[in-house]
PDB file of N, CA and C in Angstrom:
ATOM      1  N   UNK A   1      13.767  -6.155  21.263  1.00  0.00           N
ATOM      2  CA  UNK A   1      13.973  -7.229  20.325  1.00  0.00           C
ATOM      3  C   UNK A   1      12.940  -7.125  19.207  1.00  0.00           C
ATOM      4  N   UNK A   2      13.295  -7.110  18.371  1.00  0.00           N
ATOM      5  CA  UNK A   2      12.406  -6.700  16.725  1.00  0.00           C
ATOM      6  C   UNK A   2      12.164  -8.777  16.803  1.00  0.00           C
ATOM      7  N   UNK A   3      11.053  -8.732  15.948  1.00  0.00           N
ATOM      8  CA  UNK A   3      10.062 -10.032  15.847  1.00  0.00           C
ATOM      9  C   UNK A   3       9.821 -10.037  14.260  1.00  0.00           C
ATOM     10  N   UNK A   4      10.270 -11.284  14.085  1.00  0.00           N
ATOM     11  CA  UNK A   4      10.297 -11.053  12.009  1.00  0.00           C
ATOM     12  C   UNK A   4       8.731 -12.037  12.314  1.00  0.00           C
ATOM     13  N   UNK A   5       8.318 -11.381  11.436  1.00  0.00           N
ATOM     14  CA  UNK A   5       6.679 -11.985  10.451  1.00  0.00           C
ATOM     15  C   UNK A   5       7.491 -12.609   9.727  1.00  0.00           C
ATOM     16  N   UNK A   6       6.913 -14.291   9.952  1.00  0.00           N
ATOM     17  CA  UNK A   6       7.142 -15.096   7.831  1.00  0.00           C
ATOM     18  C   UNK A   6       6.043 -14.888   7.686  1.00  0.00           C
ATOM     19  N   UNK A   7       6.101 -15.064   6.380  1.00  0.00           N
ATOM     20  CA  UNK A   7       5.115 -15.167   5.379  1.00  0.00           C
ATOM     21  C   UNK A   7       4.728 -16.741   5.087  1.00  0.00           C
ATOM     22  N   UNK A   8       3.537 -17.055   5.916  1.00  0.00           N
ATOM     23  CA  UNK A   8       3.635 -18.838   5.272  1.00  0.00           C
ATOM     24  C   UNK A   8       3.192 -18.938   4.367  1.00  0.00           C
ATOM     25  N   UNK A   9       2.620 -18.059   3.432  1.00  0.00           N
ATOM     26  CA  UNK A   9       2.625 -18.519   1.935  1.00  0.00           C
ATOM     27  C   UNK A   9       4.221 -18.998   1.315  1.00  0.00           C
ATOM     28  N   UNK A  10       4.684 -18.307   1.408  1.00  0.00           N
ATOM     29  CA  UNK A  10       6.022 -18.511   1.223  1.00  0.00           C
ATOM     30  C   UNK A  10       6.932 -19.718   2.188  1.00  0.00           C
ATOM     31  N   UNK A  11       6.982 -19.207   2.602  1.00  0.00           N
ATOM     32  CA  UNK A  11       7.349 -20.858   3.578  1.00  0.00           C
ATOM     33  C   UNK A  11       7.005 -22.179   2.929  1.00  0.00           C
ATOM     34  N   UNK A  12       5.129 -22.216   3.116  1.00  0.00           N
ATOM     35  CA  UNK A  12       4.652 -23.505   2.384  1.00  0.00           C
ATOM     36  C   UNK A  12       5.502 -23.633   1.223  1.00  0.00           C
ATOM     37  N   UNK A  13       5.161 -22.471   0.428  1.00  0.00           N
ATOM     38  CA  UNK A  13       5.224 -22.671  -0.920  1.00  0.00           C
ATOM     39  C   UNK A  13       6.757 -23.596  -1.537  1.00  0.00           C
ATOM     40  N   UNK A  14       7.735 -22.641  -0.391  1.00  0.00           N
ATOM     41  CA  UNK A  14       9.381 -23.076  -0.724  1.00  0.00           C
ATOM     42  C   UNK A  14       9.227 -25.075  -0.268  1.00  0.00           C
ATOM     43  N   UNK A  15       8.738 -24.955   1.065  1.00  0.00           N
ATOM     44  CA  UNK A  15       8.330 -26.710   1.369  1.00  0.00           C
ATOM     45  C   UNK A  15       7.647 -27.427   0.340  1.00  0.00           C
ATOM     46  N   UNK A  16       7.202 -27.090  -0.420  1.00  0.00           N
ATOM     47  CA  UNK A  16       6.098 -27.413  -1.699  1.00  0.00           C
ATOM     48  C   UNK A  16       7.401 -28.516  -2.465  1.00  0.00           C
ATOM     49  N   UNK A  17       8.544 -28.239  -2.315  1.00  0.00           N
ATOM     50  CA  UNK A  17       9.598 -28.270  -3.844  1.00  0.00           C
ATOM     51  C   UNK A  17      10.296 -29.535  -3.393  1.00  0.00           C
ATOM     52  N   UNK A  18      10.662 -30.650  -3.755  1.00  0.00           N
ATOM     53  CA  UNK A  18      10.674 -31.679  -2.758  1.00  0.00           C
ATOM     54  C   UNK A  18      12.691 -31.441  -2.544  1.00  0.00           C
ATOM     55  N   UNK A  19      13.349 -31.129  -3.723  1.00  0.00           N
ATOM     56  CA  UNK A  19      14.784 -30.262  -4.444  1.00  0.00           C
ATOM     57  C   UNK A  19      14.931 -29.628  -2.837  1.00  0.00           C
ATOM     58  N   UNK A  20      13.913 -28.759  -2.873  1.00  0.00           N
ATOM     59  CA  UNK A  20      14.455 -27.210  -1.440  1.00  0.00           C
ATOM     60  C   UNK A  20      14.296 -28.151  -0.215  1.00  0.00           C
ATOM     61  N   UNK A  21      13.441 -29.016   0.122  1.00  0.00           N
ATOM     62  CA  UNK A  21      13.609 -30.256   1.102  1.00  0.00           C
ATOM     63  C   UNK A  21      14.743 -30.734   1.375  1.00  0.00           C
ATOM     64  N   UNK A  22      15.109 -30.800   0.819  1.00  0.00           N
ATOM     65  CA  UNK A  22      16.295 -31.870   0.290  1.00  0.00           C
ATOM     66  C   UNK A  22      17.240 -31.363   0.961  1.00  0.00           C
ATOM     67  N   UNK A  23      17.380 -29.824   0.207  1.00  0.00           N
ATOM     68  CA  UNK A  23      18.410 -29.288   0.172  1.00  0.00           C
ATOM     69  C   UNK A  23      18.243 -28.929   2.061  1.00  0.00           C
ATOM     70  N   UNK A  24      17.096 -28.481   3.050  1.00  0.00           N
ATOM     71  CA  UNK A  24      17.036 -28.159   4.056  1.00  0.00           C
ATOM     72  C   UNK A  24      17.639 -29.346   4.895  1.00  0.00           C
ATOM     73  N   UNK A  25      16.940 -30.497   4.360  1.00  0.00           N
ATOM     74  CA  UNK A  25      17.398 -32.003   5.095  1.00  0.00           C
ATOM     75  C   UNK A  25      19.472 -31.941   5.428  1.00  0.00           C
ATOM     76  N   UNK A  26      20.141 -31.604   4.362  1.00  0.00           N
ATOM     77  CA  UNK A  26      21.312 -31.449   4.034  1.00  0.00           C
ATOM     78  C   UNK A  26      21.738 -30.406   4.685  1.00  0.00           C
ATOM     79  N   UNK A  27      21.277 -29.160   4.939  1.00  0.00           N
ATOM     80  CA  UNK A  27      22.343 -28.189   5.691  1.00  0.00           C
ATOM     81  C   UNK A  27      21.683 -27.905   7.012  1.00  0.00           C
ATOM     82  N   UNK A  28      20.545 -28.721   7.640  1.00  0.00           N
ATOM     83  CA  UNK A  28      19.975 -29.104   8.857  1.00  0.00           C
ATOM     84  C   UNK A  28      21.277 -28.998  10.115  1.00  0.00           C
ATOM     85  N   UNK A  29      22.090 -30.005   9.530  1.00  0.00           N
ATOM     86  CA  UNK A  29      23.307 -30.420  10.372  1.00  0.00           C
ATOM     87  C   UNK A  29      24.789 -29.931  10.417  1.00  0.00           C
ATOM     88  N   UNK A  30      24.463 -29.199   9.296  1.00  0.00           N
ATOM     89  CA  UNK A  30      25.754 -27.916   9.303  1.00  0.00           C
ATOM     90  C   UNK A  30      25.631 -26.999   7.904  1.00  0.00           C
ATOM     91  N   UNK A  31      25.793 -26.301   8.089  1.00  0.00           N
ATOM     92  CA  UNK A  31      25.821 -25.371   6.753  1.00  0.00           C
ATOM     93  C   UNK A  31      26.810 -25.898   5.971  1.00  0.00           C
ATOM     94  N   UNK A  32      26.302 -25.167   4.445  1.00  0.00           N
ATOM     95  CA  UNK A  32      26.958 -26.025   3.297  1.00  0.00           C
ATOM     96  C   UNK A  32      27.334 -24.721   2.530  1.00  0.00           C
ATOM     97  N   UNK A  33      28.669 -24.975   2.062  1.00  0.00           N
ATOM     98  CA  UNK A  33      28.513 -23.977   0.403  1.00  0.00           C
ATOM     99  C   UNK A  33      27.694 -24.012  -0.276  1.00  0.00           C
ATOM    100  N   UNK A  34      27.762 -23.280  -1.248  1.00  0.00           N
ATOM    101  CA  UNK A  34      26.562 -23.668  -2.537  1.00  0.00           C
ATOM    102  C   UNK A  34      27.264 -24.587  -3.295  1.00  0.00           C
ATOM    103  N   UNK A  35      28.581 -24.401  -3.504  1.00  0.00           N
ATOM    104  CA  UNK A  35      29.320 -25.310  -4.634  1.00  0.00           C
ATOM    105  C   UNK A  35      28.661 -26.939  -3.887  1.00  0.00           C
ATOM    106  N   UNK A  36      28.894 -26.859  -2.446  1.00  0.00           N
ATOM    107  CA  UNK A  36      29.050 -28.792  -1.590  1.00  0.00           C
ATOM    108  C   UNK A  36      27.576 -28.734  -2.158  1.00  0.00           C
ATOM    109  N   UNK A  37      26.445 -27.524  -2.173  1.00  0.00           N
ATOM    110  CA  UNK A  37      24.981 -28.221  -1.891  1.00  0.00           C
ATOM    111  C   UNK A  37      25.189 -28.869  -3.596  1.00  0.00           C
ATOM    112  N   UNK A  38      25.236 -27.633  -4.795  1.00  0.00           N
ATOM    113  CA  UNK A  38      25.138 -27.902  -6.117  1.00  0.00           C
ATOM    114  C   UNK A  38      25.320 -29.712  -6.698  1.00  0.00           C
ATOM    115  N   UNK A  39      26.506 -30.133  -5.929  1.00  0.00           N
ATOM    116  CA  UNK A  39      27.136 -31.249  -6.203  1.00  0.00           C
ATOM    117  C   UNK A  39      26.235 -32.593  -6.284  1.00  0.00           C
ATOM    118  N   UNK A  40      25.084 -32.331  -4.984  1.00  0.00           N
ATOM    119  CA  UNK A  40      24.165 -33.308  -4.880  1.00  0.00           C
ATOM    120  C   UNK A  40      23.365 -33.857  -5.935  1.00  0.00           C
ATOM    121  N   UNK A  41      22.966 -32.675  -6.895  1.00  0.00           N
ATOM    122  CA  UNK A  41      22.029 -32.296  -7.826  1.00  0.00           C
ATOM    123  C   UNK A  41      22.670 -32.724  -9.142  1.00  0.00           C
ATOM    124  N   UNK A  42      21.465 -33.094  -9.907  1.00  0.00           N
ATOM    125  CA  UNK A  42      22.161 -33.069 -11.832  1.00  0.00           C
ATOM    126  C   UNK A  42      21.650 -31.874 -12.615  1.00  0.00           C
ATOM    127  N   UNK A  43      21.475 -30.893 -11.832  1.00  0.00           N
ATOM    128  CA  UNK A  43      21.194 -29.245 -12.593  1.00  0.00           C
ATOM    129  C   UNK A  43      22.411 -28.636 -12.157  1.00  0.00           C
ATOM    130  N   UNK A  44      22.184 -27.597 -12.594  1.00  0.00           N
ATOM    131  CA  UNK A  44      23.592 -26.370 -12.794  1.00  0.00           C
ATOM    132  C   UNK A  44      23.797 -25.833 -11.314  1.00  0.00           C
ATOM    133  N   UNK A  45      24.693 -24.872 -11.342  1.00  0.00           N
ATOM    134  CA  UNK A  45      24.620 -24.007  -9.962  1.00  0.00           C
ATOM    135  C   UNK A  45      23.916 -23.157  -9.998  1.00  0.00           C
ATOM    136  N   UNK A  46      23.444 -22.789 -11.258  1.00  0.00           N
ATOM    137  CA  UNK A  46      22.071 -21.519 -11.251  1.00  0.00           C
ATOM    138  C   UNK A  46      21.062 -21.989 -11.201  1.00  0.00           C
ATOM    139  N   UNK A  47      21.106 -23.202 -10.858  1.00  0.00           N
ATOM    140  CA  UNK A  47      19.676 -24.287 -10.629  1.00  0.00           C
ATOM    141  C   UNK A  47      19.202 -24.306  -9.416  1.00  0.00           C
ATOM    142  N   UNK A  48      20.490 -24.575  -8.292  1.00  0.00           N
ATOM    143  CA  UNK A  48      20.585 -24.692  -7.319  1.00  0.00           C
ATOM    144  C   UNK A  48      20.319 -23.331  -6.148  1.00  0.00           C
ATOM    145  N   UNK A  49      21.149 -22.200  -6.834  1.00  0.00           N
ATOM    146  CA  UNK A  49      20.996 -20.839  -6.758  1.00  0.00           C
ATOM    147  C   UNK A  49      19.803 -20.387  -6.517  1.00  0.00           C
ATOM    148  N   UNK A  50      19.067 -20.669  -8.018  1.00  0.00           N
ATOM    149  CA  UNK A  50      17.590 -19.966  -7.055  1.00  0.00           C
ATOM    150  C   UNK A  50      16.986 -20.844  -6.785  1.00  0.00           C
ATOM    151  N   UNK A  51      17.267 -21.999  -6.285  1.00  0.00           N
ATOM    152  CA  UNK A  51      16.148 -23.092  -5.345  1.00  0.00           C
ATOM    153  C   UNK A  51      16.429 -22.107  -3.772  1.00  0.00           C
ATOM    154  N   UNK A  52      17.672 -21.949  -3.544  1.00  0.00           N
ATOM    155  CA  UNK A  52      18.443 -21.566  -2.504  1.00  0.00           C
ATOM    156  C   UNK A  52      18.110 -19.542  -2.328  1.00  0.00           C
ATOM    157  N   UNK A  53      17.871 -19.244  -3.416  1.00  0.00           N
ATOM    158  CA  UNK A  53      16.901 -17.785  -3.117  1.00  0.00           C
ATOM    159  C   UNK A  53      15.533 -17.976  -2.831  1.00  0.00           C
ATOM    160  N   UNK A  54      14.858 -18.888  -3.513  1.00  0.00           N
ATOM    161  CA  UNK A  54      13.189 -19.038  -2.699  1.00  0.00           C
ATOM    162  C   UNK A  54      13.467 -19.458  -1.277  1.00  0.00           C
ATOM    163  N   UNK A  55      13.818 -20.404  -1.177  1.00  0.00           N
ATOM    164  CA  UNK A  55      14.127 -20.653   0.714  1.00  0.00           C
ATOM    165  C   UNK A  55      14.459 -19.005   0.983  1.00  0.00           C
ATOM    166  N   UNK A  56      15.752 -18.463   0.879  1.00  0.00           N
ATOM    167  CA  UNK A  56      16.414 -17.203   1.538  1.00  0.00           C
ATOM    168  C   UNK A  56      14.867 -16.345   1.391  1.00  0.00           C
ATOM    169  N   UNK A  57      14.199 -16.383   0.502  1.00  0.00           N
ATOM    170  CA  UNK A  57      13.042 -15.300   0.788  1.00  0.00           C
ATOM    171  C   UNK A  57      12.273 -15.718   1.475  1.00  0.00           C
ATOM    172  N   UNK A  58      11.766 -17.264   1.721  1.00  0.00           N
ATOM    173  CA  UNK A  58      10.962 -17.275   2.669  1.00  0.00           C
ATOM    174  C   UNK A  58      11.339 -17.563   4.307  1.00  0.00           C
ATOM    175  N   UNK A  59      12.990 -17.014   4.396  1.00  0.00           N
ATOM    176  CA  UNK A  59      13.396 -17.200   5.364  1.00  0.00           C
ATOM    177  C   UNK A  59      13.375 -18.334   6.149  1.00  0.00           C
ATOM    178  N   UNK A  60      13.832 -19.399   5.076  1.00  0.00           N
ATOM    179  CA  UNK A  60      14.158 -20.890   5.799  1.00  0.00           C
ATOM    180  C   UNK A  60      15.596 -20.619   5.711  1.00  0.00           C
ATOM    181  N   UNK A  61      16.606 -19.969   5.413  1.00  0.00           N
ATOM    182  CA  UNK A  61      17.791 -20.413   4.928  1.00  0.00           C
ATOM    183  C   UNK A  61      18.594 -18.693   5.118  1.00  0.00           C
ATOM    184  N   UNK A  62      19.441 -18.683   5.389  1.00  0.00           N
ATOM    185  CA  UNK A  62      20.434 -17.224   5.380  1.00  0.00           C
ATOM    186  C   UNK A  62      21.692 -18.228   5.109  1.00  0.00           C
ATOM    187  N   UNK A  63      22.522 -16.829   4.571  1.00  0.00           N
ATOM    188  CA  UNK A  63      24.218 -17.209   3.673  1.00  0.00           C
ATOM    189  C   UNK A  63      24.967 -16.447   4.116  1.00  0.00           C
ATOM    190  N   UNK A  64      25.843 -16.734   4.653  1.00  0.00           N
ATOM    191  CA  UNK A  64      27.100 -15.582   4.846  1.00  0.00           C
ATOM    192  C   UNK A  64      28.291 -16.160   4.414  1.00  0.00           C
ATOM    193  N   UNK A  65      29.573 -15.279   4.109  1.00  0.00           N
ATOM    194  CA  UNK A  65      29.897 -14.970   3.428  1.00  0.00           C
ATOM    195  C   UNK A  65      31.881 -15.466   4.531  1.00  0.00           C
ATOM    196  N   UNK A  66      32.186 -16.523   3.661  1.00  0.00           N
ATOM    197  CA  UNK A  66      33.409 -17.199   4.411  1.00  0.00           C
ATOM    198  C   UNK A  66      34.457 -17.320   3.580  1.00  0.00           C
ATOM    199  N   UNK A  67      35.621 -15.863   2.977  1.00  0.00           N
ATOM    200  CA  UNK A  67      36.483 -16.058   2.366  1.00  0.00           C
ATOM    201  C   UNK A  67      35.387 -15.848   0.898  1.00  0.00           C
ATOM    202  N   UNK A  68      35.863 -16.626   0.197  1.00  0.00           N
ATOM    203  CA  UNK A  68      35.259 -16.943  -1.568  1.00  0.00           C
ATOM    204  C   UNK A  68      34.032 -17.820  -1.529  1.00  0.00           C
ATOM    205  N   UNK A  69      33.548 -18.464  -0.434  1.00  0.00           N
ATOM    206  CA  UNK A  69      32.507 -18.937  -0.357  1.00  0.00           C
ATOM    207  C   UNK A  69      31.045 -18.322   0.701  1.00  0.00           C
ATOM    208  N   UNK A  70      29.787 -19.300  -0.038  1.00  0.00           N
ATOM    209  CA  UNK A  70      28.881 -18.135   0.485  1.00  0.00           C
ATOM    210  C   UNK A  70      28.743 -19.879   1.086  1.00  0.00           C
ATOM    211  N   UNK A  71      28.078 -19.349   2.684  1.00  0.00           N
ATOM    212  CA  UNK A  71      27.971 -20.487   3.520  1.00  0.00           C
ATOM    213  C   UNK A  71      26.265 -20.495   3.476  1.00  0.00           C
ATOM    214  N   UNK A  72      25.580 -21.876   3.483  1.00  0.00           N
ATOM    215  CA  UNK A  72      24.067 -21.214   3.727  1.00  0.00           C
ATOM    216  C   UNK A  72      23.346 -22.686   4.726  1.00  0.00           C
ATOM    217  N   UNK A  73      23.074 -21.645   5.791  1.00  0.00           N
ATOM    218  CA  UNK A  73      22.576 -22.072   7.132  1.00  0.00           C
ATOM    219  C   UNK A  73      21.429 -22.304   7.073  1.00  0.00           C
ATOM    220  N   UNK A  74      20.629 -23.168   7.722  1.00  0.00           N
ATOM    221  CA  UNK A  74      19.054 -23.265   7.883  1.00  0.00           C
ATOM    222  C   UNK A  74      18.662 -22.541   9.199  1.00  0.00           C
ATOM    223  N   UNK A  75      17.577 -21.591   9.256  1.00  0.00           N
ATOM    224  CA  UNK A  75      17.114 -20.827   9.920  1.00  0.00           C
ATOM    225  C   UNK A  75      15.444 -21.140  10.284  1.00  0.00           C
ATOM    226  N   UNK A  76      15.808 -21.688  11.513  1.00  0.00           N
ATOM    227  CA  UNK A  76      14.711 -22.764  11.976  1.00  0.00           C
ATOM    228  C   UNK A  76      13.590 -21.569  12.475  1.00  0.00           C
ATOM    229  N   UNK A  77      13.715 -20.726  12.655  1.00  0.00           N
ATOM    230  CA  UNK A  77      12.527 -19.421  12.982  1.00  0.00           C
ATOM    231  C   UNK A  77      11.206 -19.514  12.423  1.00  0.00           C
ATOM    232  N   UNK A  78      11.578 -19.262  10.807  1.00  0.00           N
ATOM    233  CA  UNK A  78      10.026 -19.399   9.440  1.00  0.00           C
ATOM    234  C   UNK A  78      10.046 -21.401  10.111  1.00  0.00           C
ATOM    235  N   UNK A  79      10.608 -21.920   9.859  1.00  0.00           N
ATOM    236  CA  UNK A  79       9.871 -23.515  10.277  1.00  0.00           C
ATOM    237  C   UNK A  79       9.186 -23.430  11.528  1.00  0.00           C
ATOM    238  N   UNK A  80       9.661 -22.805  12.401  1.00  0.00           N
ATOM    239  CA  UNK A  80       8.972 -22.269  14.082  1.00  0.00           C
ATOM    240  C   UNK A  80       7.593 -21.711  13.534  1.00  0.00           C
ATOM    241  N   UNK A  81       7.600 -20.472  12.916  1.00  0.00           N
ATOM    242  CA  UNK A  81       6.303 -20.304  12.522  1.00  0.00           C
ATOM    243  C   UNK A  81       5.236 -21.258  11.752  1.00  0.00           C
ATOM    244  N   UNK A  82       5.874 -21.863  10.778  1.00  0.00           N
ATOM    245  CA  UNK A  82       4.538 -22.753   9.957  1.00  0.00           C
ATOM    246  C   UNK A  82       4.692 -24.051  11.124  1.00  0.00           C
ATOM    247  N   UNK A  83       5.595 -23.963  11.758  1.00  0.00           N
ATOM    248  CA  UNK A  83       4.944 -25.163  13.243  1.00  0.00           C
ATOM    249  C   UNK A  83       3.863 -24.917  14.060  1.00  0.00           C
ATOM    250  N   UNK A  84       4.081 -23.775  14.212  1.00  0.00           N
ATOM    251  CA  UNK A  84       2.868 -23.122  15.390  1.00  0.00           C
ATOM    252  C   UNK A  84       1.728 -23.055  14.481  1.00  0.00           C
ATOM    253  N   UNK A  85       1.860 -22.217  13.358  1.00  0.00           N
ATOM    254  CA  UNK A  85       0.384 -22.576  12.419  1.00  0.00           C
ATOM    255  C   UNK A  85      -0.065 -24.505  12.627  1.00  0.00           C
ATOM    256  N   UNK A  86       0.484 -24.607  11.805  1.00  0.00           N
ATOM    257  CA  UNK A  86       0.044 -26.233  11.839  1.00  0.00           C
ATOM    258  C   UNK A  86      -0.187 -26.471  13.478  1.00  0.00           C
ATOM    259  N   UNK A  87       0.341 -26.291  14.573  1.00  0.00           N
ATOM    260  CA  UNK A  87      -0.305 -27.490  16.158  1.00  0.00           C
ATOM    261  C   UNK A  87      -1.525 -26.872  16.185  1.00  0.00           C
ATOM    262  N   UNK A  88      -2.143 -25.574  15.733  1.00  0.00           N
ATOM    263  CA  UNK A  88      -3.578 -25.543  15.873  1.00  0.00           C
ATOM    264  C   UNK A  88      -4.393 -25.758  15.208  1.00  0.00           C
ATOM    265  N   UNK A  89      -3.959 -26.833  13.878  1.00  0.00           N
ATOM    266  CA  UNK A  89      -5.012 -28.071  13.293  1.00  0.00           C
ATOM    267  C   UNK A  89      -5.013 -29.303  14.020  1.00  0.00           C
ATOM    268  N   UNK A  90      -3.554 -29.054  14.733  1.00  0.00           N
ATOM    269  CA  UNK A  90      -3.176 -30.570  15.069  1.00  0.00           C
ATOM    270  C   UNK A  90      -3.923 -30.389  16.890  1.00  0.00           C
ATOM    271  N   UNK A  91      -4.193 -29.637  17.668  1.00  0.00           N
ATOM    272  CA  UNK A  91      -5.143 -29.694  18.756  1.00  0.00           C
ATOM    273  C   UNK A  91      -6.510 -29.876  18.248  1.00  0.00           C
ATOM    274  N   UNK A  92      -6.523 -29.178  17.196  1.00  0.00           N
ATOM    275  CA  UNK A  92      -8.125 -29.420  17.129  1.00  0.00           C
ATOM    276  C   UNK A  92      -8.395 -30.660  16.509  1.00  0.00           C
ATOM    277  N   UNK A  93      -7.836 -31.451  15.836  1.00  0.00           N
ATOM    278  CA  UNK A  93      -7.460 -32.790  15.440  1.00  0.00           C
ATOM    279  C   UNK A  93      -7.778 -33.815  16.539  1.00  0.00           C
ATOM    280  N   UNK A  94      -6.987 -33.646  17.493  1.00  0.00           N
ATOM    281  CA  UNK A  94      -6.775 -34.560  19.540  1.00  0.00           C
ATOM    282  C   UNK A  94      -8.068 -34.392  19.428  1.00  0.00           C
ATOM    283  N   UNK A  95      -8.378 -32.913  19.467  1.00  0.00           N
ATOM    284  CA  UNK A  95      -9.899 -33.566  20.188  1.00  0.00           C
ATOM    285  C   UNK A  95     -11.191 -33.917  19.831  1.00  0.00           C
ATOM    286  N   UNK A  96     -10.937 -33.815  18.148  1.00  0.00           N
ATOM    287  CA  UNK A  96     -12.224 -34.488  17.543  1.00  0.00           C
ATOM    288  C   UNK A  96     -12.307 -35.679  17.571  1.00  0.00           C
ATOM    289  N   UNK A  97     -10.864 -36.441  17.410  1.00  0.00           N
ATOM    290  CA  UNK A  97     -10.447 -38.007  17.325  1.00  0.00           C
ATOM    291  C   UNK A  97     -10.889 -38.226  19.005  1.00  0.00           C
ATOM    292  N   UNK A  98     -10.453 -37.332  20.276  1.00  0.00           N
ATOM    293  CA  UNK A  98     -10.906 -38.200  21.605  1.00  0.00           C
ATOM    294  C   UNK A  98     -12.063 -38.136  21.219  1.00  0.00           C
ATOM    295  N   UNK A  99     -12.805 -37.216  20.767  1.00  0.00           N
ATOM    296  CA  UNK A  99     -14.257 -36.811  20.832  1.00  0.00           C
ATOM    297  C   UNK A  99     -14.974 -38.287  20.530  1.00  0.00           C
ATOM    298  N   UNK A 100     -14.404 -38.868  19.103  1.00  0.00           N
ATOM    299  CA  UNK A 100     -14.886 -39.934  18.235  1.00  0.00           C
ATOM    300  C   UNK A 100     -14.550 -40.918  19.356  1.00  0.00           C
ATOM    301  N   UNK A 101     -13.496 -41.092  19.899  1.00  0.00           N
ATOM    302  CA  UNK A 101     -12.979 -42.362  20.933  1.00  0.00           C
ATOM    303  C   UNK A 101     -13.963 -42.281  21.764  1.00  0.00           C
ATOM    304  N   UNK A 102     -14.535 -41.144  22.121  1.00  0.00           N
ATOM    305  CA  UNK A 102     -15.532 -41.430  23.468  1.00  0.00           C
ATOM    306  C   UNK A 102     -16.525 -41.736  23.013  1.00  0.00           C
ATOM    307  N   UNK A 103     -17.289 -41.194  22.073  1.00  0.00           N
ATOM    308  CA  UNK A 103     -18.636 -41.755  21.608  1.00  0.00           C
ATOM    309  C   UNK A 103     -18.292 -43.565  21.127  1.00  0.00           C
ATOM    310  N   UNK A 104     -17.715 -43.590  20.534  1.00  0.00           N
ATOM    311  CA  UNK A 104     -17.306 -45.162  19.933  1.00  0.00           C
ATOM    312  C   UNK A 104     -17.123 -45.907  21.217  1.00  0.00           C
ATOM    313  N   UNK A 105     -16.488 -45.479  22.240  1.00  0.00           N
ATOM    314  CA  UNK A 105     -16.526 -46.529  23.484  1.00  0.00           C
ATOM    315  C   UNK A 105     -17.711 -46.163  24.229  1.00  0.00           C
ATOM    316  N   UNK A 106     -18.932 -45.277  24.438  1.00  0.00           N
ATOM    317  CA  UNK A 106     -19.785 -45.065  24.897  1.00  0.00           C
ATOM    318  C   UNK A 106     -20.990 -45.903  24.388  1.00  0.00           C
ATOM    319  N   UNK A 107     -20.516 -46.444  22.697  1.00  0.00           N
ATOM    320  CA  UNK A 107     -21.894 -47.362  21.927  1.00  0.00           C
ATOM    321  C   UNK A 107     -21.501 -48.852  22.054  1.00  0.00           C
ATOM    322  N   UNK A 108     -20.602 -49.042  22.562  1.00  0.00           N
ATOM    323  CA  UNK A 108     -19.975 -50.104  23.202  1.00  0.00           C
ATOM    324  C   UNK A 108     -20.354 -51.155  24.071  1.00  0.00           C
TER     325      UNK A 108
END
């Protein structure tokens, strides 16, 4: 089994855009055309297009290809990765805050 590297610069960066959010929030629950995603938006389809190529590069998002339409799926893998980055701020977080809870109930 081959193991894809994201890139969380890229990742972050695509999460950065509140538009590519949006657009992830929306095909979360089923994949969308580009025409259904475009519709949401008051920019063009070449607006939408490359909001929808920064995701595809940072591998939040893949498209395939259904008849005349391109379908585009969210690909929870790159979010798997900048998850696992982020829980090891978020452990070391638990235990500075118990850390603080114990001293604060120890001056007590």
């Amino acid at each position: 089994m081959v193991e894809q590297v994201y890139d969380l610069d890229n990742v972050f960066g695509s999460l950065s855009d509140p538009t590519r959010r949006d657009i992830l929030k929306r095909i979360s629950v089923h994949g969308m055309s580009v025409s259904s995603i475009a519709k949401h938006y008051k920019f063009s389809l070449a607006g939408v297009a490359k909001h929808l190529e920064v995701l595809e590069h940072a591998g939040l998002v893949s498209k395939s290809r259904h008849g005349k339409e391109q379908i585009v799926t969210i690909d929870p893998a790159a979010l798997a990765a900048a998850n696992d980055f982020l829980e090891g701020y978020k452990q070391l977080w638990e235990k500075r805050l118990d850390s603080l809870d114990h001293y604060l109930k120890s001056i007590n």
